[in-house]
C-alpha atoms as a PDB file:
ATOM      1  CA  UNK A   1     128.022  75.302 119.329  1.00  0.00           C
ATOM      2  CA  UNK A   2     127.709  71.554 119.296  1.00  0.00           C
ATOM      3  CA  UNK A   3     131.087  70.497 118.482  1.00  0.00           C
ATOM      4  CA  UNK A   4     129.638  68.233 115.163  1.00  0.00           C
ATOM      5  CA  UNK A   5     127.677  71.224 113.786  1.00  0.00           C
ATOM      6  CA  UNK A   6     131.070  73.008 114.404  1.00  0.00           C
ATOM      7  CA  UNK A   7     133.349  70.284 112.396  1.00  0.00           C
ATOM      8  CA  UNK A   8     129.899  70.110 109.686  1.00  0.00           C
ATOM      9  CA  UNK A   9     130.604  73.894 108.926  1.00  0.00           C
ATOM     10  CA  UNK A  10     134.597  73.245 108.783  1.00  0.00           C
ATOM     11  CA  UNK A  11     134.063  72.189 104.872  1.00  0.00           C
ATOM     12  CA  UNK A  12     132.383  75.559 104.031  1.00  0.00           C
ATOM     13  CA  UNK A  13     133.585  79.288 103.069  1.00  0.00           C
ATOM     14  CA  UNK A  14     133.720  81.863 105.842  1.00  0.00           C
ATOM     15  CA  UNK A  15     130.887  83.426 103.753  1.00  0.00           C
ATOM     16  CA  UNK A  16     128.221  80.762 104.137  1.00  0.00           C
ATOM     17  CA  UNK A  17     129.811  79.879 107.680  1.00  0.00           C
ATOM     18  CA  UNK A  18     128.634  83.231 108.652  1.00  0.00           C
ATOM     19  CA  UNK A  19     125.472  83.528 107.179  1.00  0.00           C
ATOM     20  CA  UNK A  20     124.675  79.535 108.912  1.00  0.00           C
ATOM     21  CA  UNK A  21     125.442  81.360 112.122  1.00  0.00           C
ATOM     22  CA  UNK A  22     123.506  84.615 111.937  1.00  0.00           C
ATOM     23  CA  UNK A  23     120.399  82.124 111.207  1.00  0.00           C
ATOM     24  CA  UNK A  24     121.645  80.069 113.786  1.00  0.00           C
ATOM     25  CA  UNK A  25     121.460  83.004 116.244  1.00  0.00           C
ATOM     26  CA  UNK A  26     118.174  83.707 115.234  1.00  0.00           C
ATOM     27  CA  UNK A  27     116.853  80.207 115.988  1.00  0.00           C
ATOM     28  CA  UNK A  28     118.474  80.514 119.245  1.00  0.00           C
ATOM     29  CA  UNK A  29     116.656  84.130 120.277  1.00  0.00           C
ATOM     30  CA  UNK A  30     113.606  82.828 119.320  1.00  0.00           C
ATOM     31  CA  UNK A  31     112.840  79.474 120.614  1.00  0.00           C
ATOM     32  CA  UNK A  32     110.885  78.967 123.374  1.00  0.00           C
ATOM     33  CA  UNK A  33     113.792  76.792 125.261  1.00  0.00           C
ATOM     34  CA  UNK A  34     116.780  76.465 124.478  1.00  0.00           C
ATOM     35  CA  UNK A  35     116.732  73.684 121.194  1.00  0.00           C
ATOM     36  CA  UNK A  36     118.879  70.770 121.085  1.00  0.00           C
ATOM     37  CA  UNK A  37     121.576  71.122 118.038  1.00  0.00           C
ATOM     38  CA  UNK A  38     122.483  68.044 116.818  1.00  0.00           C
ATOM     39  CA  UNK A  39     123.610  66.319 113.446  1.00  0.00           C
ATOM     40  CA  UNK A  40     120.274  63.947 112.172  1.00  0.00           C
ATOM     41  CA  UNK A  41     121.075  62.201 108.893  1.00  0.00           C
ATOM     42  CA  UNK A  42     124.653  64.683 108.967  1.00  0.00           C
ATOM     43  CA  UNK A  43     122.134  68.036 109.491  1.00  0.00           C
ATOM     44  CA  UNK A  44     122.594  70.088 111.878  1.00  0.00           C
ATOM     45  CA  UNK A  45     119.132  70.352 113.476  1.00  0.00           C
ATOM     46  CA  UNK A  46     117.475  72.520 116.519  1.00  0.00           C
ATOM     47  CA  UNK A  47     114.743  70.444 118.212  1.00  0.00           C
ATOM     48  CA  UNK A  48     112.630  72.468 120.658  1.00  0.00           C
ATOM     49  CA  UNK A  49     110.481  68.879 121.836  1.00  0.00           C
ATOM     50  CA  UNK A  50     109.501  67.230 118.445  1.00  0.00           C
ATOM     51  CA  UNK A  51     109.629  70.471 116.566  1.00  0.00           C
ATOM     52  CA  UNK A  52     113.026  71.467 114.513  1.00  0.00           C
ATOM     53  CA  UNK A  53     114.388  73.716 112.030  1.00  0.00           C
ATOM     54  CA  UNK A  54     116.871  71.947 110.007  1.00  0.00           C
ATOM     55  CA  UNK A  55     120.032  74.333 108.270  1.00  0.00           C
ATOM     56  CA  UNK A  56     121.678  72.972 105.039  1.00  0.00           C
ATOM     57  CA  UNK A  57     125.013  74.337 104.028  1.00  0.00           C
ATOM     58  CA  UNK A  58     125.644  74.506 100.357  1.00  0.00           C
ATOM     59  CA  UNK A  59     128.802  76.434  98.566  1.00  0.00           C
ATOM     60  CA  UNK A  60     126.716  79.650  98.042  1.00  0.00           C
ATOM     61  CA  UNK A  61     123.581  79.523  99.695  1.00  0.00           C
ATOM     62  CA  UNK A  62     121.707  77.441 103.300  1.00  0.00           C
ATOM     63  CA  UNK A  63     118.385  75.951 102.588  1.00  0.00           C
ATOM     64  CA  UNK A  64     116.232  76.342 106.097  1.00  0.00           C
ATOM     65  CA  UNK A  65     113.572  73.445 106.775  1.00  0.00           C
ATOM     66  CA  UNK A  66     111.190  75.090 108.648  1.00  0.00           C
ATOM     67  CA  UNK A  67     107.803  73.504 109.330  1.00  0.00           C
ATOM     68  CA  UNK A  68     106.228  77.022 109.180  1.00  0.00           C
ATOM     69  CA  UNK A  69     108.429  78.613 105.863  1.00  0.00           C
ATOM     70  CA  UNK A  70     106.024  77.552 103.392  1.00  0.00           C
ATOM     71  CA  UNK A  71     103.412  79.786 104.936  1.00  0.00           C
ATOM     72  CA  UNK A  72     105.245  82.811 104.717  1.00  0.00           C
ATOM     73  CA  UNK A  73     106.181  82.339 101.017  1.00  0.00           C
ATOM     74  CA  UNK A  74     104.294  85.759 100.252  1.00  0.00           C
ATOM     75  CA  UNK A  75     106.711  87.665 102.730  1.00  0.00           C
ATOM     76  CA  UNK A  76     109.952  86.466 100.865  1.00  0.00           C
ATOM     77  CA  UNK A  77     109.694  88.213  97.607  1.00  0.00           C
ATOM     78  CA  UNK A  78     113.159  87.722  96.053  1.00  0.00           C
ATOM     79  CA  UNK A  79     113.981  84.429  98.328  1.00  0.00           C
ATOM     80  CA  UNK A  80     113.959  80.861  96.568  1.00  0.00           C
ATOM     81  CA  UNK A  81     111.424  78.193  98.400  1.00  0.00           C
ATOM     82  CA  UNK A  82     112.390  74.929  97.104  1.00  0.00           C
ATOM     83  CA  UNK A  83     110.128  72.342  95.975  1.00  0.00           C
ATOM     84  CA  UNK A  84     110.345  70.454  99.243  1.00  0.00           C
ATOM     85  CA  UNK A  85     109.167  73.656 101.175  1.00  0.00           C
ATOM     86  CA  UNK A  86     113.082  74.974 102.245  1.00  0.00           C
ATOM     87  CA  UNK A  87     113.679  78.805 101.713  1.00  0.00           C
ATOM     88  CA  UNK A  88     117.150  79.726 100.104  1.00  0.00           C
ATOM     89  CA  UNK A  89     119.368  82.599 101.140  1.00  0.00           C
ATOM     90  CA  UNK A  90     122.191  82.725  99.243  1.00  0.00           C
ATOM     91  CA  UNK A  91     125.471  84.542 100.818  1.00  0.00           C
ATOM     92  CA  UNK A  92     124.597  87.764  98.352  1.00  0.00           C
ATOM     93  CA  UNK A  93     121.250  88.358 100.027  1.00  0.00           C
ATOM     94  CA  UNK A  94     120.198  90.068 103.167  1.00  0.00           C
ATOM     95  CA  UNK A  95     118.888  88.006 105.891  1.00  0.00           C
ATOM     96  CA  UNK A  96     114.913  88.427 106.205  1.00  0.00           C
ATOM     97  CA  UNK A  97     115.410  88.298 109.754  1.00  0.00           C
ATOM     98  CA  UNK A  98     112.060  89.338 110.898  1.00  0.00           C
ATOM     99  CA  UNK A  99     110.222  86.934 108.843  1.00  0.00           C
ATOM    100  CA  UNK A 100     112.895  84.077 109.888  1.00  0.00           C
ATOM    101  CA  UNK A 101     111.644  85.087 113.721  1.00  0.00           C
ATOM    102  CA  UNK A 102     108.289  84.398 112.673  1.00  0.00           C
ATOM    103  CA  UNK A 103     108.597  80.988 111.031  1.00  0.00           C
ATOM    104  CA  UNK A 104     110.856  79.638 113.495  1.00  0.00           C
ATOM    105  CA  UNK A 105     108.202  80.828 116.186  1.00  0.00           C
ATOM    106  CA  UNK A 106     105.739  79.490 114.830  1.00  0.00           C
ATOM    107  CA  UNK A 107     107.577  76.037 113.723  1.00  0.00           C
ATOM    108  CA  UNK A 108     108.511  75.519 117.684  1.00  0.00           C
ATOM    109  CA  UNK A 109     105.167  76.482 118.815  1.00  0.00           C
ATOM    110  CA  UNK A 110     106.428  79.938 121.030  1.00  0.00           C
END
């Protein structure tokens, strides 16, 4: 992990710091090289060429930015899409991993 991602997640609860790295994992499986994780504007960020996913850390919950998560609204009954087009899990809920694969597929372009 990129050592300012890793200092980023330092100010959060084991809870959320695991659920940023089981997304984090899936970004990783999926992508069609492997992305670049870096901090833009203090996010950390997974840029495949142009293309990123974007995870936001928050007490309780991580907002993914996700060019692709808007389109799959329909498939995450029970999941929070913000207004700005970011789905919400929040540490209570399961991880809709298969949908995740899907969006972050088709976000990079694989």
């Amino acid at each position: 992990m990129n050592e300012q991602v890793s200092e980023y997640l330092t100010k959060f609860s084991c809870e959320v710091t695991d659920l940023f790295q089981a997304v984090r994992c899936i970004i990783f499986d999926v992508a069609p090289a492997p992305p670049q994780e870096c901090l833009w504007a203090k996010l950390p960020s997974y840029y495949v060429g142009t293309s990123f996913v974007r995870l936001i850390a928050f007490k309780d919950h991580i907002n993914i930015e996700a060019k692709a998560a808007a389109e799959h609204k329909k498939d995450l009954v029970g999941y929070k899409m913000t207004p700005k087009g970011m789905l919400q899990i929040f540490i209570d809920q399961e991880i809709p991993a298969d949908v995740l694969k899907q969006i972050f597929a088709e976000t990079f372009g694989s």
